[in-house]
Protein backbone atom coordinates (compact mmCIF):
# COMPACT_ATOMS: atom_id res chain seq x y z
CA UNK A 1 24.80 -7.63 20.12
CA UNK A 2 21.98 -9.09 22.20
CA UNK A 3 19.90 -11.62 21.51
CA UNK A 4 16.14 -10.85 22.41
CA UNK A 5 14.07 -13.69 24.03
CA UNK A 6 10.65 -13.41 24.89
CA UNK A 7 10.53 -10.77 27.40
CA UNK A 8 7.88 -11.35 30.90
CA UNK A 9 5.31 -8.57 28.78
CA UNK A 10 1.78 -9.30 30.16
CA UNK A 11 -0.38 -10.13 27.18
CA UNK A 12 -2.24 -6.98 26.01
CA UNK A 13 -5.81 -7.63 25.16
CA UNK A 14 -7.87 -6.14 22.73
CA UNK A 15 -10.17 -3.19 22.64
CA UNK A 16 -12.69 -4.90 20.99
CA UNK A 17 -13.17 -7.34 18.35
CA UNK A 18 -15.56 -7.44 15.04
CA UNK A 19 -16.86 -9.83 12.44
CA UNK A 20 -16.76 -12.96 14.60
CA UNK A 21 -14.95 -14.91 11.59
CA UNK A 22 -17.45 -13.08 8.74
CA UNK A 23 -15.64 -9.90 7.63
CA UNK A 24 -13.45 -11.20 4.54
CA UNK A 25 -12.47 -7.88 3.35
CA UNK A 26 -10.89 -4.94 5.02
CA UNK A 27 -11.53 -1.64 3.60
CA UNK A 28 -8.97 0.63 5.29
CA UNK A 29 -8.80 4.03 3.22
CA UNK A 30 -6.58 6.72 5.39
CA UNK A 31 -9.49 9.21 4.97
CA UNK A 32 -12.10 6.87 6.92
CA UNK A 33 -9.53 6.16 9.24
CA UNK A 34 -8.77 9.58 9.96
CA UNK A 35 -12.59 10.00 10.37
CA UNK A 36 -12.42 7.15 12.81
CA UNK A 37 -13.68 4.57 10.44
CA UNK A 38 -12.80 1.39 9.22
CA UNK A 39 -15.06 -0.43 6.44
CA UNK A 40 -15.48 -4.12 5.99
CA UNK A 41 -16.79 -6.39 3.61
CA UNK A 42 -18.53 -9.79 4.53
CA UNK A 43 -20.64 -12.58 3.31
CA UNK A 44 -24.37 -12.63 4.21
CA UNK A 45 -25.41 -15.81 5.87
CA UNK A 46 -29.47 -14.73 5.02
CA UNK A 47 -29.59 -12.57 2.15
CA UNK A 48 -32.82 -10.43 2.82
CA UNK A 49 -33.18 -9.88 -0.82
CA UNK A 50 -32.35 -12.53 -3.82
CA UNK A 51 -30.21 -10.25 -5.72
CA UNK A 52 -27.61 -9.15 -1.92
CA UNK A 53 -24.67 -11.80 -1.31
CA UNK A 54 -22.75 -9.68 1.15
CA UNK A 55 -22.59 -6.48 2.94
CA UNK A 56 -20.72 -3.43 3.43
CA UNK A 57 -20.32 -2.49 6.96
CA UNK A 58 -18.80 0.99 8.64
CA UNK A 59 -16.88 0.01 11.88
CA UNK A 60 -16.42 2.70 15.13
CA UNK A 61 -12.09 2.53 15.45
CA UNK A 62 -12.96 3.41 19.24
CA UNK A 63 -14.80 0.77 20.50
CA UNK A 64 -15.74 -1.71 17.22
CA UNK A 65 -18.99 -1.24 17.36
CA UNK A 66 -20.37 -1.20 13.78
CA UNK A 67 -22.45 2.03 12.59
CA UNK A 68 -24.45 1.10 9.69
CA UNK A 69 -24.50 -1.84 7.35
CA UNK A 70 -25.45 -1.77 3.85
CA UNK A 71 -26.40 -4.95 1.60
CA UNK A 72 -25.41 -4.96 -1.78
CA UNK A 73 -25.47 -6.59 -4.87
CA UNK A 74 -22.08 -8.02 -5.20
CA UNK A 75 -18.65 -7.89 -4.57
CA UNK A 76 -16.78 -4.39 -3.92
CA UNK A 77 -13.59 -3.98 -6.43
CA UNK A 78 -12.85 -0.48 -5.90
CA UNK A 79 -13.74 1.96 -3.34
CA UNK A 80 -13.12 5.58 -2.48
CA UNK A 81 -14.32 8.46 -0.38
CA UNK A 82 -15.49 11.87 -1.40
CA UNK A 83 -17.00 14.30 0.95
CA UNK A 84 -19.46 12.44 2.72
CA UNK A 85 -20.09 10.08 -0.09
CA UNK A 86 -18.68 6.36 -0.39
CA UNK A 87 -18.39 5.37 -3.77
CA UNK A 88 -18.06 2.03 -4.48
CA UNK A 89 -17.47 -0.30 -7.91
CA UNK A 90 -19.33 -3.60 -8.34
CA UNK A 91 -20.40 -5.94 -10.86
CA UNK A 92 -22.24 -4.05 -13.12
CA UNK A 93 -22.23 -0.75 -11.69
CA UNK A 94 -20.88 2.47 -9.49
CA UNK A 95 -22.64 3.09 -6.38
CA UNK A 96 -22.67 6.02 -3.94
CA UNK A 97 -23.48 5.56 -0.23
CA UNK A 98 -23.43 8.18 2.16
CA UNK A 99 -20.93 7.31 4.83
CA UNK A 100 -22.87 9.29 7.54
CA UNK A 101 -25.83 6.74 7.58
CA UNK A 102 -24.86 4.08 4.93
CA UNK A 103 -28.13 5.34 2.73
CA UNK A 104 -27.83 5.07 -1.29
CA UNK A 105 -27.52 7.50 -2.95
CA UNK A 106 -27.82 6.53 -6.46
CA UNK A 107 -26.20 4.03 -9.04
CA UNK A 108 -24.83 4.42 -12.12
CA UNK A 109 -24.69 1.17 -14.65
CA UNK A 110 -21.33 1.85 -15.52
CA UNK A 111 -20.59 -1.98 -16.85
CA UNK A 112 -17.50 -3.14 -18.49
CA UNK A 113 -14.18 -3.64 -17.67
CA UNK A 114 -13.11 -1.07 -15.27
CA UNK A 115 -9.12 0.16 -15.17
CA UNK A 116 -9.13 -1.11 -11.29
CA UNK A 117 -5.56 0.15 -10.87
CA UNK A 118 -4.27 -1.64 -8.54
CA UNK A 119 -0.74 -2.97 -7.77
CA UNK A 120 0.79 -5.67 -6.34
CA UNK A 121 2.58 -4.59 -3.46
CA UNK A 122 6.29 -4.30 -4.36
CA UNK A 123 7.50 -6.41 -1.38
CA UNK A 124 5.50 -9.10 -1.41
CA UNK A 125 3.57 -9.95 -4.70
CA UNK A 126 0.14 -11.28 -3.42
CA UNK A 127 -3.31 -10.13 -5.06
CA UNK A 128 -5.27 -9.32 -2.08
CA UNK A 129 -7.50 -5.78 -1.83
CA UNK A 130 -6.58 -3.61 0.78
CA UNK A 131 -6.94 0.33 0.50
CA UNK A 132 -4.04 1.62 2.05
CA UNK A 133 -1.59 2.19 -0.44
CA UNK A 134 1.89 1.34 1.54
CA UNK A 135 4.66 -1.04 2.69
CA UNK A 136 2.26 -4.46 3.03
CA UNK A 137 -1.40 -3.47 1.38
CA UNK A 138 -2.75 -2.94 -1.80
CA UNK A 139 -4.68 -0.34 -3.22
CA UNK A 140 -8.44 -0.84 -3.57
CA UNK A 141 -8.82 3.22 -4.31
CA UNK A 142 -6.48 2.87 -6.92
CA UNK A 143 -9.78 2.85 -9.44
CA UNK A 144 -11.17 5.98 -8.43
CA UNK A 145 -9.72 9.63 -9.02
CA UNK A 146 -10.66 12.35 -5.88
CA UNK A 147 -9.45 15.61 -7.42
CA UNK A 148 -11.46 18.89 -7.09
CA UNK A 149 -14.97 17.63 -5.68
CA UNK A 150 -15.04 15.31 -8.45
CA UNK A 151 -14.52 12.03 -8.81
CA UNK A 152 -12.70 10.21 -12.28
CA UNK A 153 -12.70 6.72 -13.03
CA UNK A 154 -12.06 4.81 -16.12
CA UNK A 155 -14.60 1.86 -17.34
CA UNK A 156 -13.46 -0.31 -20.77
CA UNK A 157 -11.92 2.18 -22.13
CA UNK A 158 -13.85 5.60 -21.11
CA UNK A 159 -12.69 8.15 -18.49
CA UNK A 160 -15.62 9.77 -16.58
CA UNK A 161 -15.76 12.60 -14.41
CA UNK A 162 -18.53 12.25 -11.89
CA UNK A 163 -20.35 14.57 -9.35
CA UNK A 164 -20.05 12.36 -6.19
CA UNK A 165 -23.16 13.06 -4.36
CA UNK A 166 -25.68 12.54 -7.59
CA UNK A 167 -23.67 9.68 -9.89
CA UNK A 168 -24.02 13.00 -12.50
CA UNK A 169 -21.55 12.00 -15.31
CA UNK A 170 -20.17 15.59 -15.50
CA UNK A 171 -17.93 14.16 -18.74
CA UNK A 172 -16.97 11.75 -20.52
CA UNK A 173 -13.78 11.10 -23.03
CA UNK A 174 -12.60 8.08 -24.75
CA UNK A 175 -8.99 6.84 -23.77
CA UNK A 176 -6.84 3.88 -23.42
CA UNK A 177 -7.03 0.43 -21.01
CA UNK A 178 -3.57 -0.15 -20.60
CA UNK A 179 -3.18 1.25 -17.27
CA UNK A 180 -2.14 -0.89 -14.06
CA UNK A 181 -1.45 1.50 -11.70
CA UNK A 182 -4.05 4.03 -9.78
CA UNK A 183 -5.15 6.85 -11.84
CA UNK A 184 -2.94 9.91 -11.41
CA UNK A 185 -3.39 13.99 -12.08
CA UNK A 186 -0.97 16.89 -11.99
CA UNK A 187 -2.31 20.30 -10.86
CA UNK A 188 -5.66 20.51 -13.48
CA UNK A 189 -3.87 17.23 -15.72
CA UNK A 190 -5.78 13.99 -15.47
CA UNK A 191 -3.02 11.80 -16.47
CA UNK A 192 -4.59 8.67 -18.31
CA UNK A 193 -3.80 6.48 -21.46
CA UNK A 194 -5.71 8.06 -24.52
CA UNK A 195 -5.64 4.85 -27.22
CA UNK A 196 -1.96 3.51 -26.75
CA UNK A 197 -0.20 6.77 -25.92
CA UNK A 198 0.22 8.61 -22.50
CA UNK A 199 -1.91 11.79 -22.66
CA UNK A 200 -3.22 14.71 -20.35
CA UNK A 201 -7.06 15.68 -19.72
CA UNK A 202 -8.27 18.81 -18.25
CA UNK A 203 -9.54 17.85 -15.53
CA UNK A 204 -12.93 20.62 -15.83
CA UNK A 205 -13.68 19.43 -19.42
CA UNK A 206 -12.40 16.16 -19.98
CA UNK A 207 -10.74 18.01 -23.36
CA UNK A 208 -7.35 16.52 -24.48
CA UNK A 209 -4.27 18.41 -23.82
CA UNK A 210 -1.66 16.35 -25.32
CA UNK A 211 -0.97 13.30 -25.98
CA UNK A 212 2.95 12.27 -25.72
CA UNK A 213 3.87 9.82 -28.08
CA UNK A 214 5.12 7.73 -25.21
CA UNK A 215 3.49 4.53 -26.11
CA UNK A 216 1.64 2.00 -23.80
CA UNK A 217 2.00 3.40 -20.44
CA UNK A 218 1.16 0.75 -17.95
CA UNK A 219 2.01 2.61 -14.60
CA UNK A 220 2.46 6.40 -13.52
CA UNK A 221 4.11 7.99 -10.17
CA UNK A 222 3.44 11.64 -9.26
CA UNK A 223 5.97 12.66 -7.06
CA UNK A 224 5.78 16.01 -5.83
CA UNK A 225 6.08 17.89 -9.22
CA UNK A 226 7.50 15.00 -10.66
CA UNK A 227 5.72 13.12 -13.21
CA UNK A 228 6.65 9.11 -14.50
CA UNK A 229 5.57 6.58 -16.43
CA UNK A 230 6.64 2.81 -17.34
CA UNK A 231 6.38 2.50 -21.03
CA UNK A 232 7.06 -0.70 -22.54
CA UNK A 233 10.59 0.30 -23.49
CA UNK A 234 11.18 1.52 -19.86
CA UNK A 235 11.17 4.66 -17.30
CA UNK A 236 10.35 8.03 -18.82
CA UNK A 237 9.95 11.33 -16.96
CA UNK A 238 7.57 13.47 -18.65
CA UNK A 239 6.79 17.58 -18.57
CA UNK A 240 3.29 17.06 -17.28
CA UNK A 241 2.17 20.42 -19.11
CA UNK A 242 3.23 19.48 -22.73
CA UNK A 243 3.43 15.70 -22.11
CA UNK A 244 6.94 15.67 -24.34
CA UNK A 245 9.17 13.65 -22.44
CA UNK A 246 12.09 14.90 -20.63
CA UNK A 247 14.67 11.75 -20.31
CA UNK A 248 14.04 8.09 -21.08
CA UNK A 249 13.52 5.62 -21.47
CA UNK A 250 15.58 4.28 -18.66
CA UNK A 251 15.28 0.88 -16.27
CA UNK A 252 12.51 -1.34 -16.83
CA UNK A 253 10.41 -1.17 -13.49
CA UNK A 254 7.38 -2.53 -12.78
CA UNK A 255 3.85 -2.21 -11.04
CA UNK A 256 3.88 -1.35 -7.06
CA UNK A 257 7.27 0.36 -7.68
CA UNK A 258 8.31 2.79 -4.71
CA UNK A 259 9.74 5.82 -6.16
CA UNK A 260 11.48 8.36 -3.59
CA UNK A 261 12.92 11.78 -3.92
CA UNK A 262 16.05 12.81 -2.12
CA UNK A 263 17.46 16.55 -3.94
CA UNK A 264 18.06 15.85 -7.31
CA UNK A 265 18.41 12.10 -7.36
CA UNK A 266 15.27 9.85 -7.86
CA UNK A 267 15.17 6.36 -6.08
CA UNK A 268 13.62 3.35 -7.14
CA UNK A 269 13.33 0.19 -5.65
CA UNK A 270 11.09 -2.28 -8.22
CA UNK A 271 10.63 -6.04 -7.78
CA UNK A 272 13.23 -6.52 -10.80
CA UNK A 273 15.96 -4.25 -9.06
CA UNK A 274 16.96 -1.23 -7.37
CA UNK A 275 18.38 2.20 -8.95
CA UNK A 276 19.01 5.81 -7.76
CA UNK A 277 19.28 8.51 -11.17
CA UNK A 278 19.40 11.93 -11.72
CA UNK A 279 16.26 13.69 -11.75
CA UNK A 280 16.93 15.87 -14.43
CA UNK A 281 18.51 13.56 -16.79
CA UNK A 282 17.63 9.98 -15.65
CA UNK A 283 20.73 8.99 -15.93
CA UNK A 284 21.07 5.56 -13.60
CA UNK A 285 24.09 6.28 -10.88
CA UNK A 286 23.78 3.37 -9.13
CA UNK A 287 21.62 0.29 -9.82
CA UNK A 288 21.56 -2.79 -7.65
CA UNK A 289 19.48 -6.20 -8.32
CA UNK A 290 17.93 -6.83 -5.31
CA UNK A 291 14.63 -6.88 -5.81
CA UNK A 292 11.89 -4.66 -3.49
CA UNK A 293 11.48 -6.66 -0.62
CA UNK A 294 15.68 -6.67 -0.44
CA UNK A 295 16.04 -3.23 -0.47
CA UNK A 296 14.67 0.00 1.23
CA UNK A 297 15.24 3.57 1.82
CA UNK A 298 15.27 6.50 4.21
CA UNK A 299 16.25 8.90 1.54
CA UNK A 300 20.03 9.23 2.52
CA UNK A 301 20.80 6.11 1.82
CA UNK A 302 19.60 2.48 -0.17
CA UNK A 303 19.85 -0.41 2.25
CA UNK A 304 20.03 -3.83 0.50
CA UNK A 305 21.49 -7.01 -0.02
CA UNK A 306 24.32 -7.28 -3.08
CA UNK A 307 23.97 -9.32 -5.80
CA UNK A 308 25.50 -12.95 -5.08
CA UNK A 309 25.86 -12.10 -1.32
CA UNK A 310 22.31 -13.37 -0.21
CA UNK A 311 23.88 -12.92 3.75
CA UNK A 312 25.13 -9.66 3.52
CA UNK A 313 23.36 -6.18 4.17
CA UNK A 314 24.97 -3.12 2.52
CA UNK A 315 24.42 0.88 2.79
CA UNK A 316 24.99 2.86 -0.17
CA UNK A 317 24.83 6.91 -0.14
CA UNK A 318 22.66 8.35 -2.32
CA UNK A 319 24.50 11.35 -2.36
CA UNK A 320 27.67 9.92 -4.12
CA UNK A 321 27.08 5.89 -4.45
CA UNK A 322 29.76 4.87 -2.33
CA UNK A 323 29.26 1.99 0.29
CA UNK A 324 28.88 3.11 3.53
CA UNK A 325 28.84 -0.61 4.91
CA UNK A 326 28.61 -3.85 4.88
CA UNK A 327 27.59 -6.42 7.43
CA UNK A 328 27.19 -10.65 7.75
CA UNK A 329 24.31 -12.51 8.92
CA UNK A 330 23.80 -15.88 9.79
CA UNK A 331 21.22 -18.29 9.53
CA UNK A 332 18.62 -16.35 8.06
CA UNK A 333 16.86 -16.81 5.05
CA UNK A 334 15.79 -12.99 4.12
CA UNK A 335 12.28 -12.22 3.62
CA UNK A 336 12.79 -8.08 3.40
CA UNK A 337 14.23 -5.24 4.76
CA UNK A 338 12.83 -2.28 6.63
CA UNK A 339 13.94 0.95 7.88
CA UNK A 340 12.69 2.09 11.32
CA UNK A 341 14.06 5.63 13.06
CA UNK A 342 17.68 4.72 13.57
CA UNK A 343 17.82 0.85 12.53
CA UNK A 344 17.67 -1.16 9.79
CA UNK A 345 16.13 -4.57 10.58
CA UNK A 346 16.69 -7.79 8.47
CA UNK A 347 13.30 -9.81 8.55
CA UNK A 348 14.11 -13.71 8.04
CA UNK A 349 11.78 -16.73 7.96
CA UNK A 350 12.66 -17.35 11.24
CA UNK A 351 14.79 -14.50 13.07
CA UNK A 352 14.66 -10.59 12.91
CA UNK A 353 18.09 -8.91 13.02
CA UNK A 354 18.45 -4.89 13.64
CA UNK A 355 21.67 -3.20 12.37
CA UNK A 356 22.95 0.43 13.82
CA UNK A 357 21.23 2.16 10.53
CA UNK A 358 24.87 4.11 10.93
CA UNK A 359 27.78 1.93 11.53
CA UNK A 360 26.07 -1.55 10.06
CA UNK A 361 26.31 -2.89 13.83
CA UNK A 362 24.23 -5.42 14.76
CA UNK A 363 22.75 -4.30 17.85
CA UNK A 364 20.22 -7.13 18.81
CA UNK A 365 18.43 -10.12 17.12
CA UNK A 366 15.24 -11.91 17.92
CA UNK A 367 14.45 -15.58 17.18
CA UNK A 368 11.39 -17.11 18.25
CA UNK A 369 11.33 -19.51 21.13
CA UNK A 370 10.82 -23.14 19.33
CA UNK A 371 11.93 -22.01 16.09
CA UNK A 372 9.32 -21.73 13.46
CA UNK A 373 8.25 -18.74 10.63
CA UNK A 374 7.84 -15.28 11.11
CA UNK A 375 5.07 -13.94 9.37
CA UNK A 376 7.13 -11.07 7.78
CA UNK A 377 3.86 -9.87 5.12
CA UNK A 378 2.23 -7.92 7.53
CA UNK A 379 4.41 -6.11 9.54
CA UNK A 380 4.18 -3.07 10.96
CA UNK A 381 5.90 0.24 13.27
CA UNK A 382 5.07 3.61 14.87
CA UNK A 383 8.38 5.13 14.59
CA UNK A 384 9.76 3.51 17.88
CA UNK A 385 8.57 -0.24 18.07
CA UNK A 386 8.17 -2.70 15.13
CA UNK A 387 5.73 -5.25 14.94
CA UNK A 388 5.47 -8.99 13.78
CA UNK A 389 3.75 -12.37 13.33
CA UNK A 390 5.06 -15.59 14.80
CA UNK A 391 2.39 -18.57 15.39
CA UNK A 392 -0.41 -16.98 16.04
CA UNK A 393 0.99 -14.20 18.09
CA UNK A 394 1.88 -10.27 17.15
CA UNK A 395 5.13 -9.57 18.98
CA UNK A 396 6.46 -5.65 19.35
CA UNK A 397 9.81 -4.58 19.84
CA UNK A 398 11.88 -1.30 20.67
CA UNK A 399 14.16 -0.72 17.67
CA UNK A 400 16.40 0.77 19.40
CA UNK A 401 16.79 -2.11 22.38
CA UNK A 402 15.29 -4.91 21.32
CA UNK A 403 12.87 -4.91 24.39
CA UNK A 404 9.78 -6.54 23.75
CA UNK A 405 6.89 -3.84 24.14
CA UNK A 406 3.69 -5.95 22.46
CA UNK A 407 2.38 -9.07 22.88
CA UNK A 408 -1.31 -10.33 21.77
CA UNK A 409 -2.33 -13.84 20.30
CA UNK A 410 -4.39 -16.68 20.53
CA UNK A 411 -6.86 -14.90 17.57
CA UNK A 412 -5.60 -15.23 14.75
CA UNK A 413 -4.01 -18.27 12.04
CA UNK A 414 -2.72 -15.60 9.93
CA UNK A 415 -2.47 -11.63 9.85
CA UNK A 416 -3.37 -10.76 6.19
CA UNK A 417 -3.73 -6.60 7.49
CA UNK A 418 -2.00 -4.95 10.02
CA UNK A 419 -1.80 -1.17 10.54
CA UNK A 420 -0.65 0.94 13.65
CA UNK A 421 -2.18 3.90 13.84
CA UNK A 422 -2.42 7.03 16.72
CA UNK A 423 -1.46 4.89 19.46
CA UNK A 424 -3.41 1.68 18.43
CA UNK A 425 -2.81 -1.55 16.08
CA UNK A 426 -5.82 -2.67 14.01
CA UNK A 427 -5.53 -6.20 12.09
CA UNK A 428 -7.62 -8.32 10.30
CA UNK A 429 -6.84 -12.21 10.41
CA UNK A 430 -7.98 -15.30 8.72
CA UNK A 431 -8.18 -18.42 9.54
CA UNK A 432 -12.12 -20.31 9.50
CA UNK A 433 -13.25 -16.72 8.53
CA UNK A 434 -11.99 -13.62 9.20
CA UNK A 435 -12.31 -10.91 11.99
CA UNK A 436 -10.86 -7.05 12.81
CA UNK A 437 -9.54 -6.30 16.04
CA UNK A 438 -7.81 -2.96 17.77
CA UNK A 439 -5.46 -3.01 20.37
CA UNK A 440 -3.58 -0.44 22.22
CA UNK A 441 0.22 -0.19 21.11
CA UNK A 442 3.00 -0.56 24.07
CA UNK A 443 3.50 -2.12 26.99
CA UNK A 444 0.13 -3.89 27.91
CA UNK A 445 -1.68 -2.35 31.42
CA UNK A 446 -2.32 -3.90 34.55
């Protein structure tokens, strides 16, 4: 095993910088991204009009430079993209902007209480709105449906379908508001609560379908043809063409809930536990109570920590529930475990330890020069090199080795977002205000 100290990796410097302490929300939806986009949300200092308190801004990925701004008339709670048409939730209504030149395009006064759908993130339960939906964000998009060229939403109570480039309420239907997690559909099924019960909408006309008699539905997962809810009474799987339910109700899980499919076994890792069960039957074959951020998955096997052995990693198979291994550490106090390529790293307040995903081998360890927390919420990896917080620094590592690859600081007091993505890392940090950087992954140039 070796023990990593801070390798002689010249500091890598960022691209560019935005929001010079200002932008207080980061808006990063994978289909801006992949459009080379990143939106942000920030205070303004001079309102130009009495009824504008902030802004919405569209930020170049390239080079940071920002490509239109947009004032609006409060605070952004949901947020998709359609087409070439933002669509954005605030106060009192839905808003589309076209995300080619950040002109309205029309509001709708869509007021109420909207079904935001978003989760806390299962491995570290902190309300904060971020868009992508993965290991350490949240998921502002959860309150808005892209399916078709349409876009579905739910406000107190009332699904609407809506023509994204006019704010044209194509439909209307009256359901439930009893839903926490992002609105879901299934081929032409909008899956949403109608009164208290699960039921299925065409998706066209807004016509009920069914409704299943599975009562108060507070989160759904569609997972490739796969369709489940969390009733109150616990995890159902449910025919998504009749709505009649095909096993349940089975473990009590709860919002932000991973759900993975390896063959015919189903794996769950919730913040109350983690479970792998038969597909077809939902029959639990293995369940373990270590909650989320204890336990994680490549779909072969469930990494986590055994009840009542709080220094103690174990691999189970999925395939027949057996443990694989089991392996000691020290002087950590576990924040959560991650899977990256061929290792299994153990994140601690103050130490990260990698395991030979394998044999449960500890292959190398890193602890901080002066001691001190890691900033574990954060993290991220490409594949190869994982990424964390310490002080106000962002260190990188090679899984496999240990070798330091990263190193960037002095901007940031904390890392609240922190995505790699096609060679680069983007964050956005706080501390006195709030600001987005990008900076190239790897060994930093000459």
């Amino acid at each position: 095993m070796a023990q990593v100290k801070q390798a002689d990796v010249e500091q890598s410097k960022f691209v560019w910088e935005w929001g010079g302490g200002e932008a207080r929300t980061v808006l990063a939806l994978p289909a801006l991204m992949e459009r080379g986009w990143i939106a942000a949300v920030r205070d303004l200092k001079k309102p130009p009009a009495p009824n504008t308190k902030n802004a919405l801004d569209l930020v170049d990925l390239n080079d940071g430079h920002t490509i239109w701004t947009v004032p609006l008339s409060g605070d952004i709670s949901a947020m998709n993209l359609v087409g070439d048409v933002m669509v954005v939730q605030l106060f009192r209504c839905v808003a589309g902007v076209s995300v080619i030149d950040g002109k309205p395009l029309w509001e709708l006064p869509l007021e109420g209480m909207m079904n935001t759908g978003w989760s806390k993130d299962a491995f570290f339960q902190q309300g904060t709105w971020f868009a992508e939906k993965g290991i350490a964000s949240q998921g502002i998009g959860g309150a808005f449906l892209s399916a078709k060229d349409k876009l579905y939403t739910c406000v107190s109570g009332i699904v609407y379908c809506l023509q994204p480039e006019t704010g044209k309420v194509v439909w209307q239907q009256k359901a439930g508001f009893n839903l926490s997690s992002p609105l879901a559909f299934w081929k032409s099924v909008l899956l949403v609560p109608i009164g208290e019960e699960l039921g299925g909408l065409d998706l066209d006309s807004g016509k009920v379908l069914w409704e299943s008699g599975i009562d108060n539905p507070t989160q759904l997962r569609v997972v490739d043809d796969d369709v489940y809810v969390t009733p109150s009474q616990g995890l159902a799987r449910v025919d998504p063409e009749t709505g009649k339910a095909l096993w349940g109700p089975g473990p009590r899980t709860d919002a932000g809930d991973l759900f993975t499919i390896a063959g015919d076994k189903l794996i769950v890792t919730s913040t109350g536990g983690c479970y792998i069960l038969k597909r077809d039957t939902g029959e639990v074959l293995f369940q373990g109570n270590s909650s989320g951020k204890w336990a994680a998955t490549d779909g072969d096997n469930l990494y986590l920590v055994p009840q009542g052995q709080g220094n103690t990693v174990a691999c189970v198979s999925v395939a027949d529930q057996q443990v694989k291994w089991q392996s000691e550490f020290d002087d950590i106090i576990l924040c959560r475990l991650g899977v990256v390529g061929d290792r299994v790293l153990a994140i601690g307040w103050g130490q990260v330890v990698a395991y030979d995903k394998a044999t449960g081998a500890e292959v190398w360890s890193w602890e901080p020069e002066g001691g001190g927390t890691i900033k574990d919420v954060t993290w991220t990896h490409d594949g190869s090199s994982a990424y964390f917080q310490h002080g106000d620094w962002v260190y990188g590592f090679d899984v496999r080795s240990g070798e330091q690859t990263f190193l960037i600081g002095g901007q940031f007091f904390f890392v609240d977002w922190m995505k790699w993505f096609k060679g680069s890392i983007y964050m956005h940090g706080c501390g006195g205000g709030g600001c987005i950087g990008g900076a190239k992954a790897g060994p930093a140039a000459a």
